[in-house]
N, C-alpha and C. Protein backbone atom coordinates (compact mmCIF):
# COMPACT_ATOMS: atom_id res chain seq x y z
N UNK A 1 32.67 0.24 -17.84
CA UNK A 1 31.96 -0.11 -19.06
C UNK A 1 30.72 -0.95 -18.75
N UNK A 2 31.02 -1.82 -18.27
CA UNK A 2 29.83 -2.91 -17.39
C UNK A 2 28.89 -2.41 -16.72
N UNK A 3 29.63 -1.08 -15.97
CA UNK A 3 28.57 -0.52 -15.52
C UNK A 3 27.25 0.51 -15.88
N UNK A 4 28.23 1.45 -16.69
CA UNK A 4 27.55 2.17 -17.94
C UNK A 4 26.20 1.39 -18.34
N UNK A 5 26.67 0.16 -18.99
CA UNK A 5 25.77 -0.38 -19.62
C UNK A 5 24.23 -1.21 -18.96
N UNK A 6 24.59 -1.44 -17.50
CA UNK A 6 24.36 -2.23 -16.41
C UNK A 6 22.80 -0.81 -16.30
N UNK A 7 23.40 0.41 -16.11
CA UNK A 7 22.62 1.72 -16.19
C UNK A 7 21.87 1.97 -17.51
N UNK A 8 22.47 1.81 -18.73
CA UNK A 8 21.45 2.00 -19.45
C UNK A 8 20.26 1.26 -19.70
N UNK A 9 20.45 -0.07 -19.44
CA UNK A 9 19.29 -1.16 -19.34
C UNK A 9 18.07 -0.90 -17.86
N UNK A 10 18.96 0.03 -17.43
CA UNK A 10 17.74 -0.18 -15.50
C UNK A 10 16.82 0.48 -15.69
N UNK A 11 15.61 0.19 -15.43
CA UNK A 11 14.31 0.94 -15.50
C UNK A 11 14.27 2.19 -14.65
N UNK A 12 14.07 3.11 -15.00
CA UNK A 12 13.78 4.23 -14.57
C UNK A 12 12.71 4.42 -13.88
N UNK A 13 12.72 5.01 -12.29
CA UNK A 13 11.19 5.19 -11.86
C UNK A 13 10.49 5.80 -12.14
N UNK A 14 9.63 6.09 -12.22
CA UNK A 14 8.33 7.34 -12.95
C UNK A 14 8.42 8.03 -11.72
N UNK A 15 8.04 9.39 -11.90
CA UNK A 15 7.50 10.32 -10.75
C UNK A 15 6.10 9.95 -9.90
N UNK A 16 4.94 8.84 -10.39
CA UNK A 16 4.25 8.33 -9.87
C UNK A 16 4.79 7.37 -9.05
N UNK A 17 5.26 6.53 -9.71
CA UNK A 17 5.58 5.19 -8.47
C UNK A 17 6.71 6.16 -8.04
N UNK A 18 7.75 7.02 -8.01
CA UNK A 18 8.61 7.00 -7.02
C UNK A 18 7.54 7.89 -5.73
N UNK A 19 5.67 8.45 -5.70
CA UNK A 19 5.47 9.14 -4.94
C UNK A 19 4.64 8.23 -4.45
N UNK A 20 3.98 6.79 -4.99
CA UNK A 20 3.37 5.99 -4.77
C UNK A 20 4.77 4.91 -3.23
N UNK A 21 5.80 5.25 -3.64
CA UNK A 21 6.76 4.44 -3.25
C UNK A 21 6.95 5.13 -1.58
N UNK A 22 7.05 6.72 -1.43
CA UNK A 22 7.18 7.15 -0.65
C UNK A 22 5.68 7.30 0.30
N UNK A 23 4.82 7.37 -0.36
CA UNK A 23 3.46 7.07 0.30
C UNK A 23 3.31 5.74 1.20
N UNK A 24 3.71 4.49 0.55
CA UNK A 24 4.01 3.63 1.42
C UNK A 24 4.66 3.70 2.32
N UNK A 25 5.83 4.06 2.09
CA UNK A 25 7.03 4.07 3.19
C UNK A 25 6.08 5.10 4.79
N UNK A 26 5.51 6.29 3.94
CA UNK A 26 5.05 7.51 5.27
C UNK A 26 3.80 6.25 5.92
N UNK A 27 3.08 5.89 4.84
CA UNK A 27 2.04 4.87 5.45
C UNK A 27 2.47 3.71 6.24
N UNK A 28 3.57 2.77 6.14
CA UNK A 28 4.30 2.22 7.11
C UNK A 28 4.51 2.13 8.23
N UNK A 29 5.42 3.83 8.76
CA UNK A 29 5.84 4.11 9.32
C UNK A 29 5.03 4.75 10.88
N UNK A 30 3.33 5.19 9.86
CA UNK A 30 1.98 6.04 10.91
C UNK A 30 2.01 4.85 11.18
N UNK A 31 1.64 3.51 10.46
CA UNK A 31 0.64 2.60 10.98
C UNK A 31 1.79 1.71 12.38
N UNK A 32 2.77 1.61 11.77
CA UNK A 32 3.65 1.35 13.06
C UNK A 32 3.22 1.75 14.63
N UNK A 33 3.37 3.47 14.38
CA UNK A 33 3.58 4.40 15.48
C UNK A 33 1.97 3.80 16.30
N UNK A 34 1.31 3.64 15.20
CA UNK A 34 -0.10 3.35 15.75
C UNK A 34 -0.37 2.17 16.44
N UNK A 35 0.74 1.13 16.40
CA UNK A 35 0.65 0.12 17.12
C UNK A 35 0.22 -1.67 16.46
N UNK A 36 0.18 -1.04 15.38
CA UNK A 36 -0.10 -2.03 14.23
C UNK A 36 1.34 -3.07 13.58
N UNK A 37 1.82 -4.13 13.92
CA UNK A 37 3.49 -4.65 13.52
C UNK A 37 2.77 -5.05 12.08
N UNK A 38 4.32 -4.14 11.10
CA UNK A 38 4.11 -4.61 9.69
C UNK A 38 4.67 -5.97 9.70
N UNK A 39 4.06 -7.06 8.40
CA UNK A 39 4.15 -8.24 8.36
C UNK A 39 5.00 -8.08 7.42
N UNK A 40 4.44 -7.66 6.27
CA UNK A 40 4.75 -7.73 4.52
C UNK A 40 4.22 -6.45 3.98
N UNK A 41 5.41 -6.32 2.99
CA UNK A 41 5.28 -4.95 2.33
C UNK A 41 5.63 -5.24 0.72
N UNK A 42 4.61 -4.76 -0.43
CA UNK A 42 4.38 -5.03 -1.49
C UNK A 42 4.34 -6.65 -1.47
N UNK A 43 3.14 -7.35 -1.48
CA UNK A 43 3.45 -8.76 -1.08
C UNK A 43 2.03 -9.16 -2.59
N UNK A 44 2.45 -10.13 -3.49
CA UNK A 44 2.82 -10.03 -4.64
C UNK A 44 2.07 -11.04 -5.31
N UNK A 45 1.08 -11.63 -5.66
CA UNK A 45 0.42 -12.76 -6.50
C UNK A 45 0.14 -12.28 -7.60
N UNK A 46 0.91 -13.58 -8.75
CA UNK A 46 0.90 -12.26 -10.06
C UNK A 46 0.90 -11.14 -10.00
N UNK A 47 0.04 -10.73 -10.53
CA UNK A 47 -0.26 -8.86 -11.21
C UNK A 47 -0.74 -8.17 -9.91
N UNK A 48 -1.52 -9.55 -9.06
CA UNK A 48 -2.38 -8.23 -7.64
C UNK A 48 -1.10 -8.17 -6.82
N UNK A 49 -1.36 -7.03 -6.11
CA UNK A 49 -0.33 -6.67 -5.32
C UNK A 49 -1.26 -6.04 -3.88
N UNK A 50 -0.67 -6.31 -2.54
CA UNK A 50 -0.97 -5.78 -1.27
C UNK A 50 0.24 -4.86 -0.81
N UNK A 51 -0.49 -3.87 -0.67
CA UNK A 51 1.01 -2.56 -0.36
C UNK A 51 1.27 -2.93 1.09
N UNK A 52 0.53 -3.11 1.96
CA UNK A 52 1.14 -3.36 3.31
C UNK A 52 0.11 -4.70 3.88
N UNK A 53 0.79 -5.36 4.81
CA UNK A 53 0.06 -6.41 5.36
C UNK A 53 0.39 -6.40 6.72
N UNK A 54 -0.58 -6.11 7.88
CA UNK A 54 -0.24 -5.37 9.32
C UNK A 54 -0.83 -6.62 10.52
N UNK A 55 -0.44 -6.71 11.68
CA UNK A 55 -1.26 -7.29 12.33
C UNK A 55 -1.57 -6.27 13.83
N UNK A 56 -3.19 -6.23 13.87
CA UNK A 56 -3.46 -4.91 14.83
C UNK A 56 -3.76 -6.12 15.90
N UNK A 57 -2.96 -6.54 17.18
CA UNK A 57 -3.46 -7.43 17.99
C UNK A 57 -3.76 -8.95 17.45
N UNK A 58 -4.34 -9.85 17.49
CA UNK A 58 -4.91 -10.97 16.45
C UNK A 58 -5.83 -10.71 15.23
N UNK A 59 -5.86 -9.40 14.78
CA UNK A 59 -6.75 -9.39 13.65
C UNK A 59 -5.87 -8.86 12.37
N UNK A 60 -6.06 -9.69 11.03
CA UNK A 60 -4.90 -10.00 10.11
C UNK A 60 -5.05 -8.31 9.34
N UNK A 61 -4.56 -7.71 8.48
CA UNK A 61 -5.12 -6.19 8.43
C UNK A 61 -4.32 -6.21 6.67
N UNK A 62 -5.39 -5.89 5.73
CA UNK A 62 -4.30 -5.56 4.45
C UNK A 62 -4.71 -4.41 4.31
N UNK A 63 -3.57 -3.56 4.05
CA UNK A 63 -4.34 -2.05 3.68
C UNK A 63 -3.52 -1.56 2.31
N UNK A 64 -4.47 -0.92 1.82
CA UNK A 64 -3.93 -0.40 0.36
C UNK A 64 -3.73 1.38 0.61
N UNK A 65 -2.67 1.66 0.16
CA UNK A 65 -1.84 2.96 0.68
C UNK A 65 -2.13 4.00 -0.75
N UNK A 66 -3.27 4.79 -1.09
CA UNK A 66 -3.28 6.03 -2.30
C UNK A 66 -2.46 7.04 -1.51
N UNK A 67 -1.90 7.22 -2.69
CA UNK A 67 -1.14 8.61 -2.24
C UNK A 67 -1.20 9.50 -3.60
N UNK A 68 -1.34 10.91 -2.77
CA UNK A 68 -2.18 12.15 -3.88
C UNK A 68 -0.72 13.30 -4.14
N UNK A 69 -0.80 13.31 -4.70
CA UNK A 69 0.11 14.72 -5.54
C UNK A 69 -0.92 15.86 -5.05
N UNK A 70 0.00 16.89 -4.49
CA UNK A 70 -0.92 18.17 -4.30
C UNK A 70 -1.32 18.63 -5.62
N UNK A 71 -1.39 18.14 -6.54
CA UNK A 71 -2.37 19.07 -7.77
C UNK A 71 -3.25 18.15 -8.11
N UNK A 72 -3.96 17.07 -7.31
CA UNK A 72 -4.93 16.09 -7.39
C UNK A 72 -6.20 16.28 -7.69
N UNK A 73 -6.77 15.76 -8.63
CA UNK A 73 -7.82 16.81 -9.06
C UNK A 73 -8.81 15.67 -8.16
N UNK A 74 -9.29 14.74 -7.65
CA UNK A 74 -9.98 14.24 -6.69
C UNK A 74 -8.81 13.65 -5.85
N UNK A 75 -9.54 13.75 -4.50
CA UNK A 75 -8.87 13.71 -2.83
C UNK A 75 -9.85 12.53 -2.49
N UNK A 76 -9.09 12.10 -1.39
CA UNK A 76 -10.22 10.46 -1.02
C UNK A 76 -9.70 8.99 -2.07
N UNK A 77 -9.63 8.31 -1.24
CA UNK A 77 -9.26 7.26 -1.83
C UNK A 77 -10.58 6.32 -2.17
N UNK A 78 -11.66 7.40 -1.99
CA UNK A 78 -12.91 6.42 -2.80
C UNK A 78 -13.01 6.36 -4.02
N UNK A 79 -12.51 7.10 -4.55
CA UNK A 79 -12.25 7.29 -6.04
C UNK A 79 -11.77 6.83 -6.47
N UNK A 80 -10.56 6.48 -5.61
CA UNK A 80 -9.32 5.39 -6.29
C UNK A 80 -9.27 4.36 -6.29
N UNK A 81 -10.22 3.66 -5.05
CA UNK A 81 -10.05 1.75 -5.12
C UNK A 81 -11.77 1.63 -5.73
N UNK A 82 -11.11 0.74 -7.12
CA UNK A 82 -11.95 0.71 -8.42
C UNK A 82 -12.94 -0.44 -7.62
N UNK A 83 -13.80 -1.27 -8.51
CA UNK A 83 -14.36 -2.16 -8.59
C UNK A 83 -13.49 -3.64 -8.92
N UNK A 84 -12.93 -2.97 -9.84
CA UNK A 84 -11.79 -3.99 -10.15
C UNK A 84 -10.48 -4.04 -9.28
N UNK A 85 -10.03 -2.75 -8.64
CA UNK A 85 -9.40 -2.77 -7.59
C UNK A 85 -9.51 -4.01 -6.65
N UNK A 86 -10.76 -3.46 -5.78
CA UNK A 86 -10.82 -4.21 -4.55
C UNK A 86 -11.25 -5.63 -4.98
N UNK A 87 -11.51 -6.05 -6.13
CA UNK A 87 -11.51 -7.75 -6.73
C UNK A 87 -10.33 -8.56 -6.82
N UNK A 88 -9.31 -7.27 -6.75
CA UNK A 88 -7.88 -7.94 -6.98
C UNK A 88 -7.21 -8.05 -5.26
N UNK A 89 -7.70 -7.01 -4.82
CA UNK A 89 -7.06 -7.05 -2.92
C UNK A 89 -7.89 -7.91 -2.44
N UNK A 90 -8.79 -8.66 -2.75
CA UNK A 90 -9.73 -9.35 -1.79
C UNK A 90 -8.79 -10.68 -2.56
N UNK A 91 -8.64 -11.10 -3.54
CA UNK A 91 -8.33 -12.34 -4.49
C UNK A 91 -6.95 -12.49 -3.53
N UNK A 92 -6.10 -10.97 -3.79
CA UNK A 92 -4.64 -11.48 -2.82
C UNK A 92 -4.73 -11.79 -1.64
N UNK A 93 -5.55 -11.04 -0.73
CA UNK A 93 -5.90 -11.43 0.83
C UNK A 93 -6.02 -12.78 1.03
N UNK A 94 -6.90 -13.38 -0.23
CA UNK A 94 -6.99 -14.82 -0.41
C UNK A 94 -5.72 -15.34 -0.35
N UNK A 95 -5.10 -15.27 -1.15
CA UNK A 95 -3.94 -16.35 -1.34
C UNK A 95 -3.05 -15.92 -0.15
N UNK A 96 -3.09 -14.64 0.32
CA UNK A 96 -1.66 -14.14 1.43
C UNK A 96 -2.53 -15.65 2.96
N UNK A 97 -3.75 -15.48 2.82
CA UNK A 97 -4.00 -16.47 4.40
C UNK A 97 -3.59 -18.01 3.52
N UNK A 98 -4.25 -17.99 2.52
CA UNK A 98 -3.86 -19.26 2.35
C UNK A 98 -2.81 -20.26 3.27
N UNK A 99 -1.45 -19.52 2.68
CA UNK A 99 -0.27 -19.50 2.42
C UNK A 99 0.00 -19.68 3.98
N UNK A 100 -0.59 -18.83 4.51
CA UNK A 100 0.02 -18.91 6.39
C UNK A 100 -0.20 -20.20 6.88
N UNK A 101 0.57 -20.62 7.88
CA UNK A 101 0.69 -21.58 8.73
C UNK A 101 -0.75 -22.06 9.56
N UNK A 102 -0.39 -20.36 10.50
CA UNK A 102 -1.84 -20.48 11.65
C UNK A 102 -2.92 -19.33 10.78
N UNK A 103 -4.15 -19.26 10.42
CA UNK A 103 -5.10 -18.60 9.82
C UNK A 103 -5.41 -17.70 10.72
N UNK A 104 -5.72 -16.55 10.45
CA UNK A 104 -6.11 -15.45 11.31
C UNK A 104 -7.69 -15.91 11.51
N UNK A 105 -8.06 -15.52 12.94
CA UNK A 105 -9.75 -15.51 13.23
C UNK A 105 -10.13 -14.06 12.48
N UNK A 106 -9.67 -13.50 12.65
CA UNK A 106 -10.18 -12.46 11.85
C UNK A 106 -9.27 -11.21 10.86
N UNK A 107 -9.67 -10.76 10.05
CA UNK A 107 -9.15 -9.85 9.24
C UNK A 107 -10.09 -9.05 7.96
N UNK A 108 -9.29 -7.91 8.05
CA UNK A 108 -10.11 -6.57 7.51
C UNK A 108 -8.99 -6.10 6.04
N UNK A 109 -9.76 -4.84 5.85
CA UNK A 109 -9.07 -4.12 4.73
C UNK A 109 -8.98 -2.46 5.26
N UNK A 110 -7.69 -2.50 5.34
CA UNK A 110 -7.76 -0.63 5.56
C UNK A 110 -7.42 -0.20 4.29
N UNK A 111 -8.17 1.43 4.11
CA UNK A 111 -6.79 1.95 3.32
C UNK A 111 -6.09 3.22 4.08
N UNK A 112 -5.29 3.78 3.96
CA UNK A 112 -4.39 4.89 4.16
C UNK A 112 -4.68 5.95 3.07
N UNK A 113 -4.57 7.08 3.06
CA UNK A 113 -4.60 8.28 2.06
C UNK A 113 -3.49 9.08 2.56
N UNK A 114 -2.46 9.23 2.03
CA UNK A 114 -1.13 10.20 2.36
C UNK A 114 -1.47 11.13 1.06
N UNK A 115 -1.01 12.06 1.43
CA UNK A 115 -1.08 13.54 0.97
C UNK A 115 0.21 14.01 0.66
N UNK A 116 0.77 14.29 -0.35
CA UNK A 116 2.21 14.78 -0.43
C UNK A 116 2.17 16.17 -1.05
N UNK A 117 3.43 17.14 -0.53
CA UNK A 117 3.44 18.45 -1.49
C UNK A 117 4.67 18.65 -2.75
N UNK A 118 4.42 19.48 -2.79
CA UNK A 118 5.48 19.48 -4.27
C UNK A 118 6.73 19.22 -3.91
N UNK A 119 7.17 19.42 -2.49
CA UNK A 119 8.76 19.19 -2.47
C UNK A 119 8.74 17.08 -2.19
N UNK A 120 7.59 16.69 -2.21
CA UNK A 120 7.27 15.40 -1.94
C UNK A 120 7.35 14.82 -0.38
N UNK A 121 6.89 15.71 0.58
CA UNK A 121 7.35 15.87 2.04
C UNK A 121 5.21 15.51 2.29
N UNK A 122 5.46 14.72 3.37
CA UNK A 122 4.37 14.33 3.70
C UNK A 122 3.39 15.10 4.31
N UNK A 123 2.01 15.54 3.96
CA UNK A 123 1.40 16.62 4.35
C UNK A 123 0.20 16.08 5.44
N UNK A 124 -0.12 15.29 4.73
CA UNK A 124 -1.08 14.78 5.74
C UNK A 124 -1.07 13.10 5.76
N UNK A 125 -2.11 12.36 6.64
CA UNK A 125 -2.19 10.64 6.53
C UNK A 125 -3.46 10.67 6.72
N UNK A 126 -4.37 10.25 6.18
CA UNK A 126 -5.58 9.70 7.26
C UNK A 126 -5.92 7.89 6.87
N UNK A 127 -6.18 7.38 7.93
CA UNK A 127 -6.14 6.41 8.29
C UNK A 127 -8.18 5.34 7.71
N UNK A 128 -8.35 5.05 7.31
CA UNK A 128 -9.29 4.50 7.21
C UNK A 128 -9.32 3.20 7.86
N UNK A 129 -10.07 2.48 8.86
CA UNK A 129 -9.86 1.43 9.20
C UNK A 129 -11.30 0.06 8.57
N UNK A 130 -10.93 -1.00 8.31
CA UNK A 130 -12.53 -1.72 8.45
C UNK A 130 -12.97 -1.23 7.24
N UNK A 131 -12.49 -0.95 6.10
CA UNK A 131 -13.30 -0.92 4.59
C UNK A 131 -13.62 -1.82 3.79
N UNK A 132 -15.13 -1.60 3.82
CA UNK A 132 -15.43 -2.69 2.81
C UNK A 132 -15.02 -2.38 1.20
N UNK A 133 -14.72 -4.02 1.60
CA UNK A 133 -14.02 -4.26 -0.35
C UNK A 133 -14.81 -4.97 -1.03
């Protein structure tokens, strides 16, 4: 009964965030292989949010992860990180060094573009490194 009810109250994922969710995860997992150690994943000030937070060697790395539905009517994640976007990833980048102990000498903004197909299986990644925000 508890539980029933425990279920009818739980938010349901949308088909966006559950492909936004797996985009991260495939984006994760490249930037790993690539040699990059994840720090923090969805890392959270108020409303802005940083999907991944990486360190490539000593340089601090936040990258924001679009991920496209194959019936995407624009491809490229230039389209996607707004004006108001990258006001909000630069504001969190802020508060994420704040917050640290030792301050990075340096740090950037990537983004990632994962590509998914209809069965939601990862089609492509490409990697953007060093974007200005």
């Amino acid at each position: 009964m508890l539980e029933t009810l425990f279920n009818f109250f739980r938010r349901r994922e949308t088909p966006a965030a559950r492909r936004g969710r797996l985009g991260e995860k495939a984006a994760a997992k490249y930037l790993a292989k690539s040699g990059l150690k994840i720090v923090a994943r969805n890392y959270r000030i108020g409303r802005d949010e940083l999907d991944i937070v990486a360190l490539d060697g000593q340089s601090l790395v936040f990258v924001e992860v679009k991920t496209r539905a194959p019936n995407a009517v624009v491809g490229g994640f230039f389209a996607a990180v707004s004006k108001r976007k990258a006001q909000a990833l630069r504001r969190c980048a802020r508060a994420f060094i704040a917050k640290m102990h030792t301050r990075p000498d340096t740090w950037r903004f990537d983004v990632v573009d994962v590509e998914l197909d209809v069965n939601e299986k990862t089609v492509s990644i490409k990697h953007y490194p060093n974007v200005r925000m």
